[in-house]
PDB file of N, CA and C in Angstrom:
ATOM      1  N   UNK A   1       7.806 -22.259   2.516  1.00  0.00           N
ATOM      2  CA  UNK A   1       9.191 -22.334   2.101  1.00  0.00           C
ATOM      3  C   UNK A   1       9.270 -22.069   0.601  1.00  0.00           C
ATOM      4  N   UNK A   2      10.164 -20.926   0.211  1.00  0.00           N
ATOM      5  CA  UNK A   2      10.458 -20.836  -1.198  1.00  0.00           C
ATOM      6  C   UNK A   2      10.763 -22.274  -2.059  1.00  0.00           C
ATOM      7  N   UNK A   3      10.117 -21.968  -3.311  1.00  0.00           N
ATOM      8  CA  UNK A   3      10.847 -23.353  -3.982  1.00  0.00           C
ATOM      9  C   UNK A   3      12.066 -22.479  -4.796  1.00  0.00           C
ATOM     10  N   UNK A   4      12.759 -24.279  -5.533  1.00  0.00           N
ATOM     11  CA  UNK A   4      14.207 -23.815  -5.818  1.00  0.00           C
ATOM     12  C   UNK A   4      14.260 -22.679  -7.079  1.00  0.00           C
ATOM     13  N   UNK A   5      15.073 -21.891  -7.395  1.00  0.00           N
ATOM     14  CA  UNK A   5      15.072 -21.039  -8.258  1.00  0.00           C
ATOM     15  C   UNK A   5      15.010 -21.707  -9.515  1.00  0.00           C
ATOM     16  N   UNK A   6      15.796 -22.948  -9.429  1.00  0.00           N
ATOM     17  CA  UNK A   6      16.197 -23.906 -10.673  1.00  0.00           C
ATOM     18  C   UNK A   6      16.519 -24.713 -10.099  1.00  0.00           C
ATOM     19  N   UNK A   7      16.364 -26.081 -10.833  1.00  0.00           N
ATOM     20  CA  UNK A   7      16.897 -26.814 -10.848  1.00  0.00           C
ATOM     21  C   UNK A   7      17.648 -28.192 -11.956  1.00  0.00           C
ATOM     22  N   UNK A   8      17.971 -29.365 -11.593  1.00  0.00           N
ATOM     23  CA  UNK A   8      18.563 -29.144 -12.801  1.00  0.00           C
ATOM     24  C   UNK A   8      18.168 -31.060 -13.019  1.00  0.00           C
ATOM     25  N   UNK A   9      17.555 -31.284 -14.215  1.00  0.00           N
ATOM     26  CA  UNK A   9      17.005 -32.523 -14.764  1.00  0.00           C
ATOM     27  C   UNK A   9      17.621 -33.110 -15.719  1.00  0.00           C
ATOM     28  N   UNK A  10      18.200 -34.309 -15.201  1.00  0.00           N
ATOM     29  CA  UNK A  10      19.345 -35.380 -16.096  1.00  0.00           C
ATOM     30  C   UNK A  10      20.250 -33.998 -16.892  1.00  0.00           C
ATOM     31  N   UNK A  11      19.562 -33.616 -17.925  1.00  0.00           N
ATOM     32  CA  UNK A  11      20.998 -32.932 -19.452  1.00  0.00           C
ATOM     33  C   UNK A  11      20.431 -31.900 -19.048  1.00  0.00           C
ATOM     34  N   UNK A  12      19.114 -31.538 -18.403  1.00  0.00           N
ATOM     35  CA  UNK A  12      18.397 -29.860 -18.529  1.00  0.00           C
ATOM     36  C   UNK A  12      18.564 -29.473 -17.066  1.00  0.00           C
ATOM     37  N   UNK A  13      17.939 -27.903 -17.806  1.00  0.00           N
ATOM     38  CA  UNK A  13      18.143 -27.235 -16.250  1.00  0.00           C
ATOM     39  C   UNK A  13      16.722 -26.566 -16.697  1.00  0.00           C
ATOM     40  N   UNK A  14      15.742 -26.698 -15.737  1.00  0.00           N
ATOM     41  CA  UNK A  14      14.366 -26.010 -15.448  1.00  0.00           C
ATOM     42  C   UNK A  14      14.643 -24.923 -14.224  1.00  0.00           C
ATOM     43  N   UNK A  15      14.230 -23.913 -14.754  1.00  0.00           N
ATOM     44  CA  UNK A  15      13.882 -22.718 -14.439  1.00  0.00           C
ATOM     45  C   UNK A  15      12.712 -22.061 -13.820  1.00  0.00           C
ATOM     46  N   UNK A  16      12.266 -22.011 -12.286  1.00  0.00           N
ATOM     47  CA  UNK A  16      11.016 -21.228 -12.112  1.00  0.00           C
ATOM     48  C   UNK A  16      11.056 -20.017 -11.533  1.00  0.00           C
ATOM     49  N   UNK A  17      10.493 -18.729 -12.397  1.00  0.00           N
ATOM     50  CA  UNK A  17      10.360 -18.130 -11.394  1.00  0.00           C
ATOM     51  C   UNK A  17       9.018 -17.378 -11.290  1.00  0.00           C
ATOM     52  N   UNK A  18       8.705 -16.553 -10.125  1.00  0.00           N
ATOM     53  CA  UNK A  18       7.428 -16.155 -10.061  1.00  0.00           C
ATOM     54  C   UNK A  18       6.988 -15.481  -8.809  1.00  0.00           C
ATOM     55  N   UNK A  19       6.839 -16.304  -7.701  1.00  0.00           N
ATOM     56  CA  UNK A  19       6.146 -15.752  -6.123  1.00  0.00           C
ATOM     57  C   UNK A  19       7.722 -15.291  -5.570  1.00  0.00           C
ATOM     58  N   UNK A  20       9.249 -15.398  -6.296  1.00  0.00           N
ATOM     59  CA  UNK A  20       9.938 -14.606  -6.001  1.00  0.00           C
ATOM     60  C   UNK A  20      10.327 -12.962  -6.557  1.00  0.00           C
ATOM     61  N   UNK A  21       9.531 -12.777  -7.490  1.00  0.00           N
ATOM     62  CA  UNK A  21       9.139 -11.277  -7.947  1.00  0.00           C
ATOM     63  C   UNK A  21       9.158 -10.307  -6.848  1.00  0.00           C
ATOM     64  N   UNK A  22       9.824  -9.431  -6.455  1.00  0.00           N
ATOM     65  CA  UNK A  22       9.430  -8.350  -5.444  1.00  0.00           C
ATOM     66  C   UNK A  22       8.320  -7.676  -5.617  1.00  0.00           C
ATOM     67  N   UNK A  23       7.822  -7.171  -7.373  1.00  0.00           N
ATOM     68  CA  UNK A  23       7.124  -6.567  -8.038  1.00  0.00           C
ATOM     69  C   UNK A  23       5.298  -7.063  -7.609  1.00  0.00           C
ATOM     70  N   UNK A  24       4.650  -6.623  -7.290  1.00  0.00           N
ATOM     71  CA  UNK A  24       3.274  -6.726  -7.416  1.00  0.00           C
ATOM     72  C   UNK A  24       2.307  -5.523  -7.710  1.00  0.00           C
ATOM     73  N   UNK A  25       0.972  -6.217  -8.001  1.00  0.00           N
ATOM     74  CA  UNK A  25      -0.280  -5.281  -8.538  1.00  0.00           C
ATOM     75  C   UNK A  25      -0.926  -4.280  -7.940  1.00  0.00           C
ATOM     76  N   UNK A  26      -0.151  -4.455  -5.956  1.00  0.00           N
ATOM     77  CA  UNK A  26      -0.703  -3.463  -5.451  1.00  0.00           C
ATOM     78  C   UNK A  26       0.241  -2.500  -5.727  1.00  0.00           C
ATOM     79  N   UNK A  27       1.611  -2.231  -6.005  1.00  0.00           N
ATOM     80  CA  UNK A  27       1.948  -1.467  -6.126  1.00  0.00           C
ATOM     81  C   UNK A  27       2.566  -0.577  -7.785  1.00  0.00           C
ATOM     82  N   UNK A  28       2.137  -1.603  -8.661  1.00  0.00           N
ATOM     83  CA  UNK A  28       2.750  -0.935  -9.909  1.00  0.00           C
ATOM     84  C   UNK A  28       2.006  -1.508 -10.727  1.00  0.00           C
ATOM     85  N   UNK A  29       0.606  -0.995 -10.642  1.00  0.00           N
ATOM     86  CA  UNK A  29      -0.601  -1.404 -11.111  1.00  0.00           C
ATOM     87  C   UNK A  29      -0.720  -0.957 -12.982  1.00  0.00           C
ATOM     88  N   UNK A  30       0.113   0.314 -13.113  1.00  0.00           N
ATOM     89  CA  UNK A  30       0.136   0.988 -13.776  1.00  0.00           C
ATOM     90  C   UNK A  30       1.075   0.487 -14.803  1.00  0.00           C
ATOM     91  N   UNK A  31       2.369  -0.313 -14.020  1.00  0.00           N
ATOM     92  CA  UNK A  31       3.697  -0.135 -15.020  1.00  0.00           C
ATOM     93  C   UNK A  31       3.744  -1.808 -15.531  1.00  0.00           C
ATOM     94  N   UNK A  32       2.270  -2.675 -15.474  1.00  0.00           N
ATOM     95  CA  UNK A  32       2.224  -3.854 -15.926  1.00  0.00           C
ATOM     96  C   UNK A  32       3.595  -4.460 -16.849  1.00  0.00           C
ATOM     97  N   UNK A  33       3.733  -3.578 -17.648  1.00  0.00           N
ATOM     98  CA  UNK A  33       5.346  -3.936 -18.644  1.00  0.00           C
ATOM     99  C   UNK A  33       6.337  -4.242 -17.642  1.00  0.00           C
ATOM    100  N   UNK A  34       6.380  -3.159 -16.968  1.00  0.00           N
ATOM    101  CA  UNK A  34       7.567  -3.101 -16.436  1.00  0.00           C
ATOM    102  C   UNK A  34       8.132  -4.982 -15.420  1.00  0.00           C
ATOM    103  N   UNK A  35       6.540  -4.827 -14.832  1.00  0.00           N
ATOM    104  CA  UNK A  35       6.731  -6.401 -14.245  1.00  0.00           C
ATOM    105  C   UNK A  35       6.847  -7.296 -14.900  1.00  0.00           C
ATOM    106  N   UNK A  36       6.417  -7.304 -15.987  1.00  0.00           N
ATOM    107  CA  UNK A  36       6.345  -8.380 -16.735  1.00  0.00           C
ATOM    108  C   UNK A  36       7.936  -8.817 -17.566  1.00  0.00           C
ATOM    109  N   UNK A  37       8.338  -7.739 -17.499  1.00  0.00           N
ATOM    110  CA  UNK A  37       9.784  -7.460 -18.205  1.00  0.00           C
ATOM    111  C   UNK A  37      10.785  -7.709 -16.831  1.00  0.00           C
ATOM    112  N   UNK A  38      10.493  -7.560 -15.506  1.00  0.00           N
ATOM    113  CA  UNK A  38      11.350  -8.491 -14.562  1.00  0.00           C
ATOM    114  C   UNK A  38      11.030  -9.796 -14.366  1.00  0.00           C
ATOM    115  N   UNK A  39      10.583 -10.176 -14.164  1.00  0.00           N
ATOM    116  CA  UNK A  39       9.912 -11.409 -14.033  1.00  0.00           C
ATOM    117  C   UNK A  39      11.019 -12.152 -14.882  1.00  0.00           C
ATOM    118  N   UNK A  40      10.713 -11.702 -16.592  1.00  0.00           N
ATOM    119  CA  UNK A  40      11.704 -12.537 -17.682  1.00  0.00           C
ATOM    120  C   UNK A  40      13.362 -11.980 -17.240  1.00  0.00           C
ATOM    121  N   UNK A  41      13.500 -10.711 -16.659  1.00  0.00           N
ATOM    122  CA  UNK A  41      14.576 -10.617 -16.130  1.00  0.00           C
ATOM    123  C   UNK A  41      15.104 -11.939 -15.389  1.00  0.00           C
ATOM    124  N   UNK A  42      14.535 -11.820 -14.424  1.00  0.00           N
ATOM    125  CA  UNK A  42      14.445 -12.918 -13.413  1.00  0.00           C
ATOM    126  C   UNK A  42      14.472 -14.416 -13.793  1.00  0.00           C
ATOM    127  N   UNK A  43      14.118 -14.779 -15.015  1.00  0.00           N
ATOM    128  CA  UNK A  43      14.222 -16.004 -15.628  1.00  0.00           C
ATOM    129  C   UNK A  43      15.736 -16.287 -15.899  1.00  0.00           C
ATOM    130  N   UNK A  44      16.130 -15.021 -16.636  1.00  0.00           N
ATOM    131  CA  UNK A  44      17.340 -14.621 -17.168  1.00  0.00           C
ATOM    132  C   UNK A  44      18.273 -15.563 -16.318  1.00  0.00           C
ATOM    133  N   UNK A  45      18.343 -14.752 -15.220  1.00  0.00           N
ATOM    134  CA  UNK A  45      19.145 -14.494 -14.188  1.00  0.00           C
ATOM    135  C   UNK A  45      19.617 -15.891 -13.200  1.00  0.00           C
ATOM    136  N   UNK A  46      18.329 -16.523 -13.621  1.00  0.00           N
ATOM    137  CA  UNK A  46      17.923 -17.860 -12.941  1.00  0.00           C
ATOM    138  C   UNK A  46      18.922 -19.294 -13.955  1.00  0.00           C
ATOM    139  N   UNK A  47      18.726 -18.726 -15.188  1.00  0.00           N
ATOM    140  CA  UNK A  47      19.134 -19.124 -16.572  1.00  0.00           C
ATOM    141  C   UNK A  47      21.036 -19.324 -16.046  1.00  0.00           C
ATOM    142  N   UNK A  48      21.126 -18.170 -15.966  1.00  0.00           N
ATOM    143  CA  UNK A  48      22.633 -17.379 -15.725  1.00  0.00           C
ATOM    144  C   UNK A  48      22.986 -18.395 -14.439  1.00  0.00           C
ATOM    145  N   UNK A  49      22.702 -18.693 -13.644  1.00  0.00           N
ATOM    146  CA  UNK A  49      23.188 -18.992 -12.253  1.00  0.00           C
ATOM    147  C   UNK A  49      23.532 -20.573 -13.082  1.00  0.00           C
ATOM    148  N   UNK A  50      23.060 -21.148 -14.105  1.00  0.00           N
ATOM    149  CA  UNK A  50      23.257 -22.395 -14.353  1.00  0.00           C
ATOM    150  C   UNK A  50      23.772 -22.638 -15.449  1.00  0.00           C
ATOM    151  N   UNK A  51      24.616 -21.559 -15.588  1.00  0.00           N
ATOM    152  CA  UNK A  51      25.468 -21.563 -17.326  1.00  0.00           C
ATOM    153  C   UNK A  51      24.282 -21.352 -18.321  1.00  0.00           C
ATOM    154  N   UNK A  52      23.550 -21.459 -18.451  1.00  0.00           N
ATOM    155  CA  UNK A  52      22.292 -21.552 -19.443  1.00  0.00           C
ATOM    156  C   UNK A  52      22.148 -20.200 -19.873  1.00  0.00           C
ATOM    157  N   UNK A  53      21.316 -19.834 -20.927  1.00  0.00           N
ATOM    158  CA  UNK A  53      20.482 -19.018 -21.551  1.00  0.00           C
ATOM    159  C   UNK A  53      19.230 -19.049 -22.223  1.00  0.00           C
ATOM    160  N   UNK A  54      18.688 -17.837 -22.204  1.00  0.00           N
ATOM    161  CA  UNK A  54      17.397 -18.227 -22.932  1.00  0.00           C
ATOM    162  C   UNK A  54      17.156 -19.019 -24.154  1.00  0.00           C
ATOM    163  N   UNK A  55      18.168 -19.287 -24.881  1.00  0.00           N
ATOM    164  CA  UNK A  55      18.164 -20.136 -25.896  1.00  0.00           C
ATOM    165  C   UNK A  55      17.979 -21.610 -25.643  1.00  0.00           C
ATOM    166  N   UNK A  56      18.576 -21.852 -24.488  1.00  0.00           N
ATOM    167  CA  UNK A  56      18.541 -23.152 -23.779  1.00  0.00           C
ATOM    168  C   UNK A  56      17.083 -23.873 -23.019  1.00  0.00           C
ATOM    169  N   UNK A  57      16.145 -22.335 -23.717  1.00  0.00           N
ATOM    170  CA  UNK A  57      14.866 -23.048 -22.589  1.00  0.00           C
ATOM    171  C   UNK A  57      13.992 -23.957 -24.108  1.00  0.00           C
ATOM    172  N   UNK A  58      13.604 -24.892 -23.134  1.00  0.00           N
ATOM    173  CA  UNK A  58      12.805 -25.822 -24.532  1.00  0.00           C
ATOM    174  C   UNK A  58      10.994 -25.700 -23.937  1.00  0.00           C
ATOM    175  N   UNK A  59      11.215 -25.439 -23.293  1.00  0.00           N
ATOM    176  CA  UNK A  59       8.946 -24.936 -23.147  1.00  0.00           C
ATOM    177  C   UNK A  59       8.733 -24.364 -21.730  1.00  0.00           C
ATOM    178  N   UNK A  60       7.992 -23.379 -21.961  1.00  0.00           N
ATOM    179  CA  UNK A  60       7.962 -22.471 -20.840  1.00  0.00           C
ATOM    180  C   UNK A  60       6.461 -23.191 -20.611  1.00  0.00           C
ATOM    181  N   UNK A  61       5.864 -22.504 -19.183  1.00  0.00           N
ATOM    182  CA  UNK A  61       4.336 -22.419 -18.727  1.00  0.00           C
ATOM    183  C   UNK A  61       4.228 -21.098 -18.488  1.00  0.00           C
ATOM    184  N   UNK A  62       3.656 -20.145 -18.895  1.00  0.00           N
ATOM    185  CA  UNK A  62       3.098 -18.700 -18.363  1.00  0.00           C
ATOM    186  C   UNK A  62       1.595 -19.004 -17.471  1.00  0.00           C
ATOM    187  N   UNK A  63       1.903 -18.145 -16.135  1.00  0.00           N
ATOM    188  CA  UNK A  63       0.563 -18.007 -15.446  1.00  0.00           C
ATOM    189  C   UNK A  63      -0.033 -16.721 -15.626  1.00  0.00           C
ATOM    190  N   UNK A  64      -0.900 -16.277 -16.107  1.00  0.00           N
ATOM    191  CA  UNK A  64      -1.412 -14.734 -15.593  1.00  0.00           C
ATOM    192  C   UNK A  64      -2.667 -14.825 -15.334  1.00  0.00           C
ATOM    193  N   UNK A  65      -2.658 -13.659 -14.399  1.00  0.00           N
ATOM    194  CA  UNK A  65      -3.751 -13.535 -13.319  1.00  0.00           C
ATOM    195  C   UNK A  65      -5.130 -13.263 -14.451  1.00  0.00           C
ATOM    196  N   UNK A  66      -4.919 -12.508 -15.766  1.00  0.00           N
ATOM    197  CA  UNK A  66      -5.819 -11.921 -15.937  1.00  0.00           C
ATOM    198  C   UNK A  66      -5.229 -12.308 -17.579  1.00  0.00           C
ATOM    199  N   UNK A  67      -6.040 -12.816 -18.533  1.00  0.00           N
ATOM    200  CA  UNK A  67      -5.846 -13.331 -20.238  1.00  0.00           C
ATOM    201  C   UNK A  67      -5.165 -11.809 -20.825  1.00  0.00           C
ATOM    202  N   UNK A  68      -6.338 -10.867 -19.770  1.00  0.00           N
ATOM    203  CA  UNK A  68      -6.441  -9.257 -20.718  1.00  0.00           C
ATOM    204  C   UNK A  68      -4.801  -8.786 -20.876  1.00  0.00           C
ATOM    205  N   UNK A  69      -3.854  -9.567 -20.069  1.00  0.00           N
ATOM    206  CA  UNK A  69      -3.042  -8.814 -19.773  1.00  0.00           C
ATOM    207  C   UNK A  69      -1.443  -9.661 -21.374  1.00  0.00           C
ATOM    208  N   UNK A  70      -2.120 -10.742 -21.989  1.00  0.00           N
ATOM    209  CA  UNK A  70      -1.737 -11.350 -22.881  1.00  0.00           C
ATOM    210  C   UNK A  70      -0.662 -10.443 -24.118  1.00  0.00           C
ATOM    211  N   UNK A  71      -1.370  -9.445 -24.694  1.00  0.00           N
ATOM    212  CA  UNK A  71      -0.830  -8.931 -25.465  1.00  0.00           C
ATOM    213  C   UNK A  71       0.243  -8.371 -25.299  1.00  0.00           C
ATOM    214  N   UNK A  72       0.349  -7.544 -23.946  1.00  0.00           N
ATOM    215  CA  UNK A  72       1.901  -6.959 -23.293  1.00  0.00           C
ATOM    216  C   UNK A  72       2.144  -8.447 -23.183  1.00  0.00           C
ATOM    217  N   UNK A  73       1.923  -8.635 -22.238  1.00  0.00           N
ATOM    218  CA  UNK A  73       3.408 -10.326 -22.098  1.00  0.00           C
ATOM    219  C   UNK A  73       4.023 -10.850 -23.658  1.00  0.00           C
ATOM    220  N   UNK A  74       2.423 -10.823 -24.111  1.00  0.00           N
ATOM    221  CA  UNK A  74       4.044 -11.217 -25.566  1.00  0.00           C
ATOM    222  C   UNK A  74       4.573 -10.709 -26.355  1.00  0.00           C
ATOM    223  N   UNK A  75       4.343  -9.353 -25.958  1.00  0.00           N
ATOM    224  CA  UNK A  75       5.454  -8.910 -26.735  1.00  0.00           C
ATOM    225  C   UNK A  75       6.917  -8.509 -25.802  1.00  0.00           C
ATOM    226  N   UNK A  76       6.817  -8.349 -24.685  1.00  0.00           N
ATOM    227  CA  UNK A  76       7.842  -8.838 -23.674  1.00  0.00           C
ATOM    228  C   UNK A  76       8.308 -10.155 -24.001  1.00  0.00           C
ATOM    229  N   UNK A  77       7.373 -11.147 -23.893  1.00  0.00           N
ATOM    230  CA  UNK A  77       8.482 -12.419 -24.220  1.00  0.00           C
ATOM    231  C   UNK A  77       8.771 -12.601 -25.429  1.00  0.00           C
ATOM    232  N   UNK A  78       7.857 -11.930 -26.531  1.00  0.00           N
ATOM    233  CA  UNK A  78       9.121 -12.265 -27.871  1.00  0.00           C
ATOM    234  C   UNK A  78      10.323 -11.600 -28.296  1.00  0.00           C
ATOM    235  N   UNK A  79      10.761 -10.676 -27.355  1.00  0.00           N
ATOM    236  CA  UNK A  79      11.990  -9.217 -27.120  1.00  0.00           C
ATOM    237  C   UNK A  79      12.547 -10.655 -26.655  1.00  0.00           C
ATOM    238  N   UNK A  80      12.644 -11.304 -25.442  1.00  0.00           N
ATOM    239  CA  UNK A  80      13.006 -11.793 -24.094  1.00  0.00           C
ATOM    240  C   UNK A  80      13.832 -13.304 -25.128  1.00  0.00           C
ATOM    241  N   UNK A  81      13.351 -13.655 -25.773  1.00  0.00           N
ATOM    242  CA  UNK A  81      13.634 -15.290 -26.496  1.00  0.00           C
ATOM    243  C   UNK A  81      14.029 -14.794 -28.141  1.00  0.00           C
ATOM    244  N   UNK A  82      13.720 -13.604 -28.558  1.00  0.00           N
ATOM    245  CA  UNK A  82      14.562 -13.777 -29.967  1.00  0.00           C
ATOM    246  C   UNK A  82      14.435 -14.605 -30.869  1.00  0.00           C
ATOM    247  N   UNK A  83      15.501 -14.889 -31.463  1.00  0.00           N
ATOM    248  CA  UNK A  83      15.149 -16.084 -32.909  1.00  0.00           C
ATOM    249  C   UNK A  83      14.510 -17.208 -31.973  1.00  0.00           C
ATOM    250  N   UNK A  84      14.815 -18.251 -30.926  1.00  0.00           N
ATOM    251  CA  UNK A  84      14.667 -19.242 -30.365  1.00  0.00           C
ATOM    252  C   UNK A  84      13.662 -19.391 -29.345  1.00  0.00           C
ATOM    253  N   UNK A  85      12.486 -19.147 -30.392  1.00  0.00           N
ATOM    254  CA  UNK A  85      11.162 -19.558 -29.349  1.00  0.00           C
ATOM    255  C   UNK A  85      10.967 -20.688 -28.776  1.00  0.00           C
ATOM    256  N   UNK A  86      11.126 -20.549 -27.346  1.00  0.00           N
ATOM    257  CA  UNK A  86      10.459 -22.508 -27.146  1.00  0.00           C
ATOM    258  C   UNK A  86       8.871 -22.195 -26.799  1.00  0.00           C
ATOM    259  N   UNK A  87       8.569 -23.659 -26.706  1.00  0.00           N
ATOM    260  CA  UNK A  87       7.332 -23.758 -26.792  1.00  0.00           C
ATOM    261  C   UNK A  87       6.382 -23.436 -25.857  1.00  0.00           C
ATOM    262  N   UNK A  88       5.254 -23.160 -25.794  1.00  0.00           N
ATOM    263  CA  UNK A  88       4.900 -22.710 -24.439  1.00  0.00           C
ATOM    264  C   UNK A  88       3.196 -22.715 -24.300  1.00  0.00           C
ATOM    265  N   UNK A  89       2.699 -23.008 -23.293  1.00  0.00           N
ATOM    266  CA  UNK A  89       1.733 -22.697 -22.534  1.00  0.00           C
ATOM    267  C   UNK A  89       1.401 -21.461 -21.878  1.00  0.00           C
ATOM    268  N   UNK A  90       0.371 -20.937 -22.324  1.00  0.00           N
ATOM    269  CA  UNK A  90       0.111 -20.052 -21.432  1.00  0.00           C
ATOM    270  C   UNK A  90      -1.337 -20.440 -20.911  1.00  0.00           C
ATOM    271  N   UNK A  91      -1.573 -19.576 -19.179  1.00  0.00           N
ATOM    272  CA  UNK A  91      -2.844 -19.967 -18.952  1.00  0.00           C
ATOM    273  C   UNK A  91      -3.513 -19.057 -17.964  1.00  0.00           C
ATOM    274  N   UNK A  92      -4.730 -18.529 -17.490  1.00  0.00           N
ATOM    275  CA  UNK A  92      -5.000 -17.539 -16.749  1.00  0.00           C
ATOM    276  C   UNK A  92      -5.772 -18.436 -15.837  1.00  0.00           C
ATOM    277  N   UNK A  93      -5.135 -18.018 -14.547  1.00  0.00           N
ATOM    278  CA  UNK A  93      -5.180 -18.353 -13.314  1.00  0.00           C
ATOM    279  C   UNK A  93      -5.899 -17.718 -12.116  1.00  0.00           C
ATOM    280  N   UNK A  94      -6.919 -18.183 -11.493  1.00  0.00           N
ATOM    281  CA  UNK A  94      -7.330 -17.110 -10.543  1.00  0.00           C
ATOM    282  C   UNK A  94      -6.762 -16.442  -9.468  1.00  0.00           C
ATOM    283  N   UNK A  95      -5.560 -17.362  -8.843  1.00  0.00           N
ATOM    284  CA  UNK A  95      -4.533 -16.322  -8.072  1.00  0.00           C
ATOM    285  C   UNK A  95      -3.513 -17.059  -8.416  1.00  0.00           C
ATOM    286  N   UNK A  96      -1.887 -16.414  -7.637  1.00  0.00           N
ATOM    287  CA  UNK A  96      -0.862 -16.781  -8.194  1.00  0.00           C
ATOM    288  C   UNK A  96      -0.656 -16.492  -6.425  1.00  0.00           C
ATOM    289  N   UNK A  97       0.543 -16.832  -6.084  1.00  0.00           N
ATOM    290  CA  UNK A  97       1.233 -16.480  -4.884  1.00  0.00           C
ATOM    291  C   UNK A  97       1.747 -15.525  -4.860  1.00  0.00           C
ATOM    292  N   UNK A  98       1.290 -15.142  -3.281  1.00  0.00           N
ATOM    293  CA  UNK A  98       2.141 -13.520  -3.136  1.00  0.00           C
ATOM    294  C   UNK A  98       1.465 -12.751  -3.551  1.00  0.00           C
ATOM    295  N   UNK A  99       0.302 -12.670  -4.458  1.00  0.00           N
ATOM    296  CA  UNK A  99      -0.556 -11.664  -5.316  1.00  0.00           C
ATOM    297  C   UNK A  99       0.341 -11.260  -6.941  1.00  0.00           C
ATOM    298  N   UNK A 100       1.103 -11.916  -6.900  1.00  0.00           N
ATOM    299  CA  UNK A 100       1.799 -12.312  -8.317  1.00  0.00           C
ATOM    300  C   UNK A 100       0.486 -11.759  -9.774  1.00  0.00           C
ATOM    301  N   UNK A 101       0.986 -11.337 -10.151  1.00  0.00           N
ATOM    302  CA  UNK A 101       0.443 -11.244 -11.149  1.00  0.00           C
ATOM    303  C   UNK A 101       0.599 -12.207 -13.047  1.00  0.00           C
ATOM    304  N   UNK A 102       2.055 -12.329 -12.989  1.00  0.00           N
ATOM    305  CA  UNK A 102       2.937 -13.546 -13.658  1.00  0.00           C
ATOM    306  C   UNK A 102       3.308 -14.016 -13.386  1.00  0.00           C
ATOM    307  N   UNK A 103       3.552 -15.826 -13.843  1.00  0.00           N
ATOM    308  CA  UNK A 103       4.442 -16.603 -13.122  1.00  0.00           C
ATOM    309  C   UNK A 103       5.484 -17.379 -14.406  1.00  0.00           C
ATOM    310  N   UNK A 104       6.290 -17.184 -14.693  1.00  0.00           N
ATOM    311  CA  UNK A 104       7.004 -18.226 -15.629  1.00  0.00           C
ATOM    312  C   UNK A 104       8.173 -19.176 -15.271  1.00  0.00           C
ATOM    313  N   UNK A 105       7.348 -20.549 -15.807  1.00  0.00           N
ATOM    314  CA  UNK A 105       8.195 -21.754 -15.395  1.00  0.00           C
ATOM    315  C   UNK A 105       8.401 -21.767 -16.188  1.00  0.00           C
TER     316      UNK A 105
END
């Protein structure tokens, strides 16, 4: 069973998304950005459904399958958050669901 897209804690609203990505490694092995740049779409969007914005996030967790893949993700997520970095974890994981390649909570 999917978990919730968001949900929403006392004053906050937490955000996951990830094994709902359509995007995977078997098929856009090549366009790594490109997934990585839906995914934060997808945060967005998740953000959006709850009045929120990325400004509103106070600490993310990044999963990736692979560390190597570090340098694209951040510079995707520092486009993605702007002046208002929250804080964050990142960590490389040996699988993700679905064959996920990113996961951001």
């Amino acid at each position: 069973m999917p978990s919730n897209l968001s949900q929403k804690h006392e004053n906050s609203r937490i955000g996951n998304q990830g094994p709902n990505c359509k995007l995977r490694r078997s098929t856009l092995q090549p366009l790594l950005t490109s997934l990585q740049t839906q995914v934060l779409k997808n945060v967005r969007a998740v953000l959006m459904a709850v009045d929120a914005d990325p400004s509103n996030v106070l600490k993310t967790t990044v999963f990736l399958q692979s560390m190597g893949d570090f340098a694209a993700f951040n510079q995707v997520y520092a486009e993605f958050f702007d002046e208002t970095k929250p804080a964050r974890s990142c960590v490389e994981v040996a699988k993700l669901p679905l064959g996920a390649l990113v996961e951001v909570e």
